[in-house]
C-alpha atoms as a PDB file:
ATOM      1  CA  UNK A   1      29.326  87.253   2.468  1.00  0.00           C
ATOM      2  CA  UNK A   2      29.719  87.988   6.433  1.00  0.00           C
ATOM      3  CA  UNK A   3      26.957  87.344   8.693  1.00  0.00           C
ATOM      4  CA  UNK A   4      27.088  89.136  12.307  1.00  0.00           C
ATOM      5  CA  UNK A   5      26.449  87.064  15.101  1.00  0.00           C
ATOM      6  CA  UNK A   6      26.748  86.038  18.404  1.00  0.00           C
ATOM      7  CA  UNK A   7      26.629  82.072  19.714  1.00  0.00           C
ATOM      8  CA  UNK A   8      23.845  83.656  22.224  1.00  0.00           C
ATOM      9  CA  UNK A   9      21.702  84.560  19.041  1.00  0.00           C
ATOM     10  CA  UNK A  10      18.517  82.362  18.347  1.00  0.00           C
ATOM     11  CA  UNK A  11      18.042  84.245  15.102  1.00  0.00           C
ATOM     12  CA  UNK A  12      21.544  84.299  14.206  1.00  0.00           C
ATOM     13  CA  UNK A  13      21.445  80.062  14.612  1.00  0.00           C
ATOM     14  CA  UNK A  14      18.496  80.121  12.692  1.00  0.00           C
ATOM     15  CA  UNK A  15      20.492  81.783   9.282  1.00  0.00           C
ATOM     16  CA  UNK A  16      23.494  79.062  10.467  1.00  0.00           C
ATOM     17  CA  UNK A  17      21.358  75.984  10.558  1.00  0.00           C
ATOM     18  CA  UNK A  18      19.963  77.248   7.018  1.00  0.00           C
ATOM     19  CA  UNK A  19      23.058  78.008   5.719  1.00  0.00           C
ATOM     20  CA  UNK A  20      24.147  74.385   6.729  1.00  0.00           C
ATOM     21  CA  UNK A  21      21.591  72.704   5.328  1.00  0.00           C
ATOM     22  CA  UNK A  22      21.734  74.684   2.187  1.00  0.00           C
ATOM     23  CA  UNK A  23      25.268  73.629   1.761  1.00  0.00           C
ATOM     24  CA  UNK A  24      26.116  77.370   1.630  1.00  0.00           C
ATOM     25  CA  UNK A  25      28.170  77.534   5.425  1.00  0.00           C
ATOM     26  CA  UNK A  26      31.281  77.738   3.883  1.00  0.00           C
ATOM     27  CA  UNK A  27      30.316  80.693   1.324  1.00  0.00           C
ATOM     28  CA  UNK A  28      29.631  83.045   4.736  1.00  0.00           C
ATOM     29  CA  UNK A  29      32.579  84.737   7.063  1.00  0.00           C
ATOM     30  CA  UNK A  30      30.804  84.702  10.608  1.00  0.00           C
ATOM     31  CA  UNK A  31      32.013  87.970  12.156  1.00  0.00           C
ATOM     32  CA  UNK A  32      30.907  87.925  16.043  1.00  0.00           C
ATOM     33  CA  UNK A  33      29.460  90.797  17.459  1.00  0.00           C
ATOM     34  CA  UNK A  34      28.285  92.041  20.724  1.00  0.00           C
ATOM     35  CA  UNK A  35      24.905  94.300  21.077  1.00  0.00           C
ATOM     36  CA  UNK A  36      23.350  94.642  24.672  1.00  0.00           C
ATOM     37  CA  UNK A  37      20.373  97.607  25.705  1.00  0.00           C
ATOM     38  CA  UNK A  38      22.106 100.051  26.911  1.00  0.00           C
ATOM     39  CA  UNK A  39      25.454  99.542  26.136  1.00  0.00           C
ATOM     40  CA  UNK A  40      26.681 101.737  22.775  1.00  0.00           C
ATOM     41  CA  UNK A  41      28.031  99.606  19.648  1.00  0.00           C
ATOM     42  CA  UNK A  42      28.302 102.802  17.011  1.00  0.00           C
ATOM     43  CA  UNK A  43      30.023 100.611  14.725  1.00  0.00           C
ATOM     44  CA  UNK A  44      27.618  98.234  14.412  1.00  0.00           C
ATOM     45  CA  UNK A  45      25.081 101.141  14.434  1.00  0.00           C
ATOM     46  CA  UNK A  46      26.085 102.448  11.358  1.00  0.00           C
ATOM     47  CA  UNK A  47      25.999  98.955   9.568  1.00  0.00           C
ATOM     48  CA  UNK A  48      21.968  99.001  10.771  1.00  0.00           C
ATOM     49  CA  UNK A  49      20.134 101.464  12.907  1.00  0.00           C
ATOM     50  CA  UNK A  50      18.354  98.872  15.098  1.00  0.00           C
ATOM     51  CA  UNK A  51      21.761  97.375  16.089  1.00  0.00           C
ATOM     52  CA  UNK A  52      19.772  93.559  16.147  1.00  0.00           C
ATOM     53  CA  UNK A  53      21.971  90.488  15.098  1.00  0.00           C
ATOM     54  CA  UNK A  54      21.863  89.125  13.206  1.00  0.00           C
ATOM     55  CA  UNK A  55      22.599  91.032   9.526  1.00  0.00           C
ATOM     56  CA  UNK A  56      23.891  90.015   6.486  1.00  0.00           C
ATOM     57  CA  UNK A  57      26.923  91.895   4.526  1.00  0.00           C
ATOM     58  CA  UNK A  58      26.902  91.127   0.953  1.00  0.00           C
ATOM     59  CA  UNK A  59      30.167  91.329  -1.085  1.00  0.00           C
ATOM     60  CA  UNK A  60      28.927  94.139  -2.982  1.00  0.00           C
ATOM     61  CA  UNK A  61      28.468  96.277   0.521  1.00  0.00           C
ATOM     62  CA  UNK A  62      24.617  95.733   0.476  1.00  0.00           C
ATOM     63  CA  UNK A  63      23.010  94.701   4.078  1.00  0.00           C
ATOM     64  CA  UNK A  64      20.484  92.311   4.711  1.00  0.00           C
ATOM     65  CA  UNK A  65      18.226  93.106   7.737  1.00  0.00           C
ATOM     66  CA  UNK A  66      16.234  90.427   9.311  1.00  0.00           C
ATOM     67  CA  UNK A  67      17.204  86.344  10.158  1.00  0.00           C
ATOM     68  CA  UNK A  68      13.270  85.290   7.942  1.00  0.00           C
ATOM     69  CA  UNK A  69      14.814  87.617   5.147  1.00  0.00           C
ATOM     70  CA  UNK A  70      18.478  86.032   5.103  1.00  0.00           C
ATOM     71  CA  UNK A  71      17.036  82.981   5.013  1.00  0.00           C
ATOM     72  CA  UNK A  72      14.903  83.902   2.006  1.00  0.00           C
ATOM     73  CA  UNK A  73      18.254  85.071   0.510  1.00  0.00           C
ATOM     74  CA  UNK A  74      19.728  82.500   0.918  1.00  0.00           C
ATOM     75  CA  UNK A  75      17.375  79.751   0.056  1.00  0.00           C
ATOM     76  CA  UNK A  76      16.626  81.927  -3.079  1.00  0.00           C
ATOM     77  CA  UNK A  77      20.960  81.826  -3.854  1.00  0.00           C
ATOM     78  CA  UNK A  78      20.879  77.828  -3.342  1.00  0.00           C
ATOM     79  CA  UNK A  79      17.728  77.612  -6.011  1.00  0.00           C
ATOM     80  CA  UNK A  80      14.609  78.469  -4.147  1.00  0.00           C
ATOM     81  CA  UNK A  81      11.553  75.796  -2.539  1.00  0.00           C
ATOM     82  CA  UNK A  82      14.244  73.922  -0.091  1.00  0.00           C
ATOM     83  CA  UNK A  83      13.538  75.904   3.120  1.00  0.00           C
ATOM     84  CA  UNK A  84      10.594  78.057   2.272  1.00  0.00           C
ATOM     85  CA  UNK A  85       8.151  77.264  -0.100  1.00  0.00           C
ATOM     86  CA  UNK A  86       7.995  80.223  -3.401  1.00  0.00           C
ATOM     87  CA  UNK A  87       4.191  80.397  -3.505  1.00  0.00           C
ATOM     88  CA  UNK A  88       0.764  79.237  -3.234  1.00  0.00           C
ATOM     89  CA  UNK A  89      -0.964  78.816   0.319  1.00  0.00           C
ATOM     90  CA  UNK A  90       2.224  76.759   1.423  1.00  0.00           C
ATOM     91  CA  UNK A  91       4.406  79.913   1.172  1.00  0.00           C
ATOM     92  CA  UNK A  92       1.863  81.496   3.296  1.00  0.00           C
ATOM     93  CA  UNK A  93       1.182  78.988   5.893  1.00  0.00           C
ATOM     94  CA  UNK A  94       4.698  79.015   6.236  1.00  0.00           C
ATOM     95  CA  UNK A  95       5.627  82.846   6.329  1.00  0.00           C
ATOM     96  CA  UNK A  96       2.824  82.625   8.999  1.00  0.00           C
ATOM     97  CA  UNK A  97       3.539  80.152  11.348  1.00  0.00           C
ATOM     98  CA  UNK A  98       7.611  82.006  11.214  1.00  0.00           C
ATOM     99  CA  UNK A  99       6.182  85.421  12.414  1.00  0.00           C
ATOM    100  CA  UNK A 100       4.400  83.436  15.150  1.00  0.00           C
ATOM    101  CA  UNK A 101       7.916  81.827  15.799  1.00  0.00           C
ATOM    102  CA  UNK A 102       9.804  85.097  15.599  1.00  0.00           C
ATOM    103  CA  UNK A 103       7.339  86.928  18.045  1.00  0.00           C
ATOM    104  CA  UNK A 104       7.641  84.225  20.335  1.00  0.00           C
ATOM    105  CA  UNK A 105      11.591  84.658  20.404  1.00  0.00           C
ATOM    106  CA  UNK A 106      11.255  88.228  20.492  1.00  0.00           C
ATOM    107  CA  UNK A 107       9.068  87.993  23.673  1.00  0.00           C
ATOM    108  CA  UNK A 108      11.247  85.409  25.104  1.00  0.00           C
ATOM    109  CA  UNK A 109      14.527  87.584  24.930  1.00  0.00           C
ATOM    110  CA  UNK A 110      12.133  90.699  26.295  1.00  0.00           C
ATOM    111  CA  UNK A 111      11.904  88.352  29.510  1.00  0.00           C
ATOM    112  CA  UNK A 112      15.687  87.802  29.596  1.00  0.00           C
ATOM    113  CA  UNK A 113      16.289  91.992  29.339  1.00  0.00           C
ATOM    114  CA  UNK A 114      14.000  92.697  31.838  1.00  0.00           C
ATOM    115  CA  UNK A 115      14.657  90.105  34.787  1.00  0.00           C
ATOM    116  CA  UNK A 116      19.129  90.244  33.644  1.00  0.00           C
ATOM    117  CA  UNK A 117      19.750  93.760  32.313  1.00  0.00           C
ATOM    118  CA  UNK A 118      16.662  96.233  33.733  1.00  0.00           C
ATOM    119  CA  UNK A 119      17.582  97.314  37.444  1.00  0.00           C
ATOM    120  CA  UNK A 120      15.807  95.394  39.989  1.00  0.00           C
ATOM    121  CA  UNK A 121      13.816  98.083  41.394  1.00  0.00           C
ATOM    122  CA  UNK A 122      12.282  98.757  37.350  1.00  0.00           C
ATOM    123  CA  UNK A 123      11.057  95.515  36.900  1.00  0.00           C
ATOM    124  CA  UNK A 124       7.641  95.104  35.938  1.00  0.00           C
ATOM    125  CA  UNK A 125       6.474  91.676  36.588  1.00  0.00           C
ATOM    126  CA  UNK A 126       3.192  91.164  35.123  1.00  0.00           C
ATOM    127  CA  UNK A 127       4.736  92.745  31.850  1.00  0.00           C
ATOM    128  CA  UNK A 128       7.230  90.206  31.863  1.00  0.00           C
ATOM    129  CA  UNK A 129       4.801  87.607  32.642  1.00  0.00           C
ATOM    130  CA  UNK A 130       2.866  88.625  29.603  1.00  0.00           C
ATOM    131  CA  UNK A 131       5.283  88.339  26.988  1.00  0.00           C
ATOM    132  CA  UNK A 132       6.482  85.027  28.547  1.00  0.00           C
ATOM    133  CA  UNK A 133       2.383  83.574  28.186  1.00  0.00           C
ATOM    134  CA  UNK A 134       2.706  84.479  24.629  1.00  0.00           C
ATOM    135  CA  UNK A 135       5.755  82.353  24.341  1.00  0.00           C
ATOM    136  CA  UNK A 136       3.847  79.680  26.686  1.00  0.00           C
ATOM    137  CA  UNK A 137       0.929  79.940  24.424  1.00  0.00           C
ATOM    138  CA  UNK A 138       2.697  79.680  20.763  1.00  0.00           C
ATOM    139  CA  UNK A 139       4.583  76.208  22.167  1.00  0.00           C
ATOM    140  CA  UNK A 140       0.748  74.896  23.089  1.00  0.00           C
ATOM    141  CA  UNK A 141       0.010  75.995  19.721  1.00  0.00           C
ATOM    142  CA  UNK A 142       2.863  73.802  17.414  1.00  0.00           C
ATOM    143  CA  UNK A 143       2.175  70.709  20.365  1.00  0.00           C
ATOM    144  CA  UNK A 144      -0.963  70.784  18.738  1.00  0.00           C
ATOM    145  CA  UNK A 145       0.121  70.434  15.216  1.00  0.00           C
ATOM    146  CA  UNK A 146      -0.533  67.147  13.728  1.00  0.00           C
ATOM    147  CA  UNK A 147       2.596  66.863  11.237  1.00  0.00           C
ATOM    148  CA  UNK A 148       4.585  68.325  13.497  1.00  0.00           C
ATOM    149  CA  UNK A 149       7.127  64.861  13.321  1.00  0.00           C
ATOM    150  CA  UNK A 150       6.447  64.757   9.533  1.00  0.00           C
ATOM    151  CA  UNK A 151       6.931  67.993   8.297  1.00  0.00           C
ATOM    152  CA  UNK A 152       9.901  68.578   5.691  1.00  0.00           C
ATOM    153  CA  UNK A 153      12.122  70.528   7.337  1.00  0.00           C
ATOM    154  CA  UNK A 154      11.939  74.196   6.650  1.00  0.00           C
ATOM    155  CA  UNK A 155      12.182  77.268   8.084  1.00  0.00           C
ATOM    156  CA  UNK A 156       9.364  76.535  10.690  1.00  0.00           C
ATOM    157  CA  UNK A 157      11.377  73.513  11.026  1.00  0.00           C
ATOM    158  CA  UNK A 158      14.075  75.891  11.827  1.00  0.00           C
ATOM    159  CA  UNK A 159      12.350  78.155  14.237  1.00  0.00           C
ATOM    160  CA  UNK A 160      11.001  75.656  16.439  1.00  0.00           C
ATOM    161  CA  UNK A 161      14.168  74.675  16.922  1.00  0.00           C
ATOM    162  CA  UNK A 162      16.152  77.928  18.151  1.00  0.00           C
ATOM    163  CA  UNK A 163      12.573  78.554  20.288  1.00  0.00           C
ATOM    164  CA  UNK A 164      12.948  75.573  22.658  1.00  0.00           C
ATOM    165  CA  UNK A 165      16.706  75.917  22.441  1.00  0.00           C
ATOM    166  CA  UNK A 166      16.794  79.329  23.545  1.00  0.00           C
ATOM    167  CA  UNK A 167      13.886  78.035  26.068  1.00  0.00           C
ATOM    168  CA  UNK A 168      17.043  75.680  27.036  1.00  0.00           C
ATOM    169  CA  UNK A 169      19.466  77.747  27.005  1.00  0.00           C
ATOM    170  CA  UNK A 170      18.175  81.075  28.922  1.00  0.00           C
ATOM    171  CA  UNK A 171      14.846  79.435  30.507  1.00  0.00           C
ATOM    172  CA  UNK A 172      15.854  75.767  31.760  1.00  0.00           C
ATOM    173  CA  UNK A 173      13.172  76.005  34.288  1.00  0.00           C
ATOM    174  CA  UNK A 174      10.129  76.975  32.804  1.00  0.00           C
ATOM    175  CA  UNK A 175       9.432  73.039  32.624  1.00  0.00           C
ATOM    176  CA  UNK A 176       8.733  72.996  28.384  1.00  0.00           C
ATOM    177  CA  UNK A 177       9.559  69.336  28.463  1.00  0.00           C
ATOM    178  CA  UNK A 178       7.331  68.140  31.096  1.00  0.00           C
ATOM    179  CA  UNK A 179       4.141  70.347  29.395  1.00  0.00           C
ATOM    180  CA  UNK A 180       4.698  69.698  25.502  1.00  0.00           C
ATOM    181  CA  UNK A 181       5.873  65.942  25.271  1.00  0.00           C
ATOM    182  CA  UNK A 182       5.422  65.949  21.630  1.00  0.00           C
ATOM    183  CA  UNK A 183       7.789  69.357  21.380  1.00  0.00           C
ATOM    184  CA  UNK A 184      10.235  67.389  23.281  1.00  0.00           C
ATOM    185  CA  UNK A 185      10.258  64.426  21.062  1.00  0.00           C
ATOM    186  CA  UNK A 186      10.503  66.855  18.004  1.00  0.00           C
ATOM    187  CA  UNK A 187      13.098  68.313  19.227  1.00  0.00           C
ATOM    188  CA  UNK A 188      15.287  65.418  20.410  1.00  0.00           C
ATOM    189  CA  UNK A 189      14.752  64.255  16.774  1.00  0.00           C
ATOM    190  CA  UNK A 190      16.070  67.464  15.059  1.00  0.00           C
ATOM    191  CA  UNK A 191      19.288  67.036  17.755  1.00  0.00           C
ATOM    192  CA  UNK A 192      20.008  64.026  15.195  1.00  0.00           C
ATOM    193  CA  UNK A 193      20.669  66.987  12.302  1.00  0.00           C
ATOM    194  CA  UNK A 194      24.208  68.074  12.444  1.00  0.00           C
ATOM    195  CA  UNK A 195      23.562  71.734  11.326  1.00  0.00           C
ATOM    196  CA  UNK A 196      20.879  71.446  14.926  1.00  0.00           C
ATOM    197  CA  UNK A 197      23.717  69.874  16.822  1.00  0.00           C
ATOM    198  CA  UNK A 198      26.577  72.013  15.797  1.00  0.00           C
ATOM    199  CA  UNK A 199      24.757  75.478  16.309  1.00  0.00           C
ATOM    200  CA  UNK A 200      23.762  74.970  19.592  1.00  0.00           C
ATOM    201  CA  UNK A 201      24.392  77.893  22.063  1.00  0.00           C
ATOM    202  CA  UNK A 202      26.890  77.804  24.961  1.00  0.00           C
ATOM    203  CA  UNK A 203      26.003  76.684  28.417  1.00  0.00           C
ATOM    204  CA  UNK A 204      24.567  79.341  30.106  1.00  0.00           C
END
């Protein structure tokens, strides 16, 4: 299997940390790839339309879109019910509290376009301040979770994770720590998780 990526790529370290913990890491050929607004990749292109990272590349040619749905994949491929649960309200709860997850990510890395790639004079502030509240907002939402130091970890698990570290990693201002203490502590705990440790991004 390949498995496009970049090191930037909170959704891409989302399928790596689950392909860690699934014991799968060494099954996948990590093949990096760059994708920016504005700037053509028409090889990538072909492989998917929407030119997003990350995808999966099976060895029979068949793509994977989507990080949830390559972790399904692969969870499913290491025997299903270790990362997301296969039915009942769990597997909904779950599936739920992802999207919430992946929309927060996605509105996070809208900020990043629009203050580092859209010309100055395009900007539109309050825009950008609106997608970053709905970020805000979803981290006020999982400090207020009461197993949030007890859940098994999962894909939500996961999520969290690549949220406050892309919050690190692009964001190091927005002052995260100092609003969601328990977030914090969660996330210094999953730092003790080498597939957490070892996917980290870059420095900025």
């Amino acid at each position: 299997m390949k498995l496009t990526y970049s090191p930037a790529s909170p959704f891409a370290r989302k399928v790596r940390i689950a392909a860690i913990e699934l014991g799968l890491i060494d099954k996948i050929e990590f093949v990096p790839t760059a994708v920016a607004p504005g700037q053509p990749n028409d090889e990538y292109s072909r492989i998917t339309p929407l030119k997003k990272l990350p995808v999966m590349i099976l060895d029979n040619g068949d793509v994977i879109l989507d990080s949830y749905v390559i972790v399904e994949y692969l969870d499913e491929l290491a025997g299903g019910n270790k990362l997301i649960p296969v039915s009942g309200p769990a597997r909904w709860k779950v599936k739920s509290e992802h999207s919430m997850l992946q929309g927060m990510l996605d509105a996070m890395l809208l900020c990043r376009y629009e203050a580092m790639v859209r010309p100055e004079e395009l900007r539109w502030k309050a825009w950008s301040d609106d997608h970053w509240h709905r970020a805000w907002m979803g981290m006020a939402r999982f400090e207020q979770q009461p197993d949030l130091m007890s859940r098994p970890f999962d894909i939500v698990s996961i999520g969290l994770v690549c949220v406050l570290g892309y919050a690190d990693f692009r964001f190091a201002d927005c002052g995260w720590r100092q609003a969601y203490p328990k977030l914090d502590a969660f996330h210094q705990k999953m730092l003790e998780r080498e597939s957490v440790k070892i996917s980290l991004p870059p420095k900025a």
